[in-house]
Protein backbone atom coordinates (compact mmCIF):
# COMPACT_ATOMS: atom_id res chain seq x y z
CA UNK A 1 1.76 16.06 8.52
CA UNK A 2 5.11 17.17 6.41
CA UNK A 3 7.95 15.42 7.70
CA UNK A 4 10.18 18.02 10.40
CA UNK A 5 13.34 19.37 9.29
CA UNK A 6 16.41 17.43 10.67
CA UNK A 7 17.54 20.66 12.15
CA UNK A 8 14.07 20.60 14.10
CA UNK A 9 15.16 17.39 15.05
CA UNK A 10 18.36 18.16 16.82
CA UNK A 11 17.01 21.13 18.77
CA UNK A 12 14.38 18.48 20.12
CA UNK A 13 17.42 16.08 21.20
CA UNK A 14 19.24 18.58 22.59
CA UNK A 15 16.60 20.40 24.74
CA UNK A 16 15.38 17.01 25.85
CA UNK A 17 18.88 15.62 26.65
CA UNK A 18 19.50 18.54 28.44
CA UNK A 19 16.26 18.67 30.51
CA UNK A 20 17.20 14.75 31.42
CA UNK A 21 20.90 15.67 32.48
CA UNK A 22 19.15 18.57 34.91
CA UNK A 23 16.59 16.18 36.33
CA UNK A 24 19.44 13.87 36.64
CA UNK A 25 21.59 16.26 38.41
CA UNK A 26 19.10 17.12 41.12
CA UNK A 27 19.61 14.03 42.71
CA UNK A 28 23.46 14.00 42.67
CA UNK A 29 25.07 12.92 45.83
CA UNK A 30 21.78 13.04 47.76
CA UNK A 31 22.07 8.98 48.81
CA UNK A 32 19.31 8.36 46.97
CA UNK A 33 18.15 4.51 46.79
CA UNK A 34 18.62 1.95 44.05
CA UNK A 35 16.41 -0.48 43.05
CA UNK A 36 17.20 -3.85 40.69
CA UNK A 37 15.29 -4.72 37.79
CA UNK A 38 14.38 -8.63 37.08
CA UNK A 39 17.70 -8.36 34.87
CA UNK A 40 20.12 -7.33 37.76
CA UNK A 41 20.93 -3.61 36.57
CA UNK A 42 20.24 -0.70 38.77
CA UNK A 43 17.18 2.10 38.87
CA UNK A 44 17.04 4.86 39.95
CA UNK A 45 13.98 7.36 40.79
CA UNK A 46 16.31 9.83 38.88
CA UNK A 47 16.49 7.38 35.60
CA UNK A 48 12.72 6.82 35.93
CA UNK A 49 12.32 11.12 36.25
CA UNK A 50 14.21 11.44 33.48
CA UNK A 51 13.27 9.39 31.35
CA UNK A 52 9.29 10.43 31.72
CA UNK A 53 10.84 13.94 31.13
CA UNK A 54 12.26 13.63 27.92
CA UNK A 55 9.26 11.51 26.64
CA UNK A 56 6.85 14.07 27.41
CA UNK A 57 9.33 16.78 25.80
CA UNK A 58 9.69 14.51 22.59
CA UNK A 59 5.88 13.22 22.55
CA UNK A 60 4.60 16.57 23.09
CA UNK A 61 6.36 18.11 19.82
CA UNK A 62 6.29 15.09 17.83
CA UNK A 63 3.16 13.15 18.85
CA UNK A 64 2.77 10.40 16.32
CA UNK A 65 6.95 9.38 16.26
CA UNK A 66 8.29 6.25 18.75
CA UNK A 67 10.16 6.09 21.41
CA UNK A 68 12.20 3.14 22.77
CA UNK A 69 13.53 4.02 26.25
CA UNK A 70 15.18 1.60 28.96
CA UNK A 71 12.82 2.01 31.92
CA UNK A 72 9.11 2.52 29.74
CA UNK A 73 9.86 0.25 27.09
CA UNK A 74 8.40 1.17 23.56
CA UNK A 75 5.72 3.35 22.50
CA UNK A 76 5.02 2.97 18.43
CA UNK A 77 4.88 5.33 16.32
CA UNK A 78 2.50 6.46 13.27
CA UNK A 79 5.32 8.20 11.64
CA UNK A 80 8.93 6.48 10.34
CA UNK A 81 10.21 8.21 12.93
CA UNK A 82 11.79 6.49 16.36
CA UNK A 83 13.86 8.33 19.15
CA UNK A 84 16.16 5.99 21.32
CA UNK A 85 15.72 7.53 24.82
């Protein structure tokens, strides 16, 4: 598979950060509660939402490239490519 263009890239980043900040904004002010990790930071269902969100965005056009994200940890990649979620 030829590598994608780094303009493909950024559309991908954008469209996924965007569909994060909307999942995100859904639960604005709605007194939703937190939960702490083993490390003492917060989590939220709205972190967790969006962060499943923009993996399936970025693993659904780019299948074989990582992802490192704060609540799912890492998935490897097949391809030198690795998105920081």
């Amino acid at each position: 598979m030829p590598e994608p263009a780094l303009r493909d890239l950024l559309e991908l980043a954008v469209e996924a950060a965007l569909a994060g900040g909307r999942r995100t904004l859904a639960y604005f002010n709605r007194g939703e509660p937190v939960e702490w990790k083993a490390d003492g930071s917060p989590v939220t269902a709205a972190d967790r939402e969006a962060e499943a969100l923009m993996r399936r965005i970025i693993e659904g056009a780019f299948p074989g490239h990582g992802i490192l994200a704060e609540e799912g940890g890492e998935k490897p990649g097949r391809q030198p490519f690795r998105w920081i979620v």
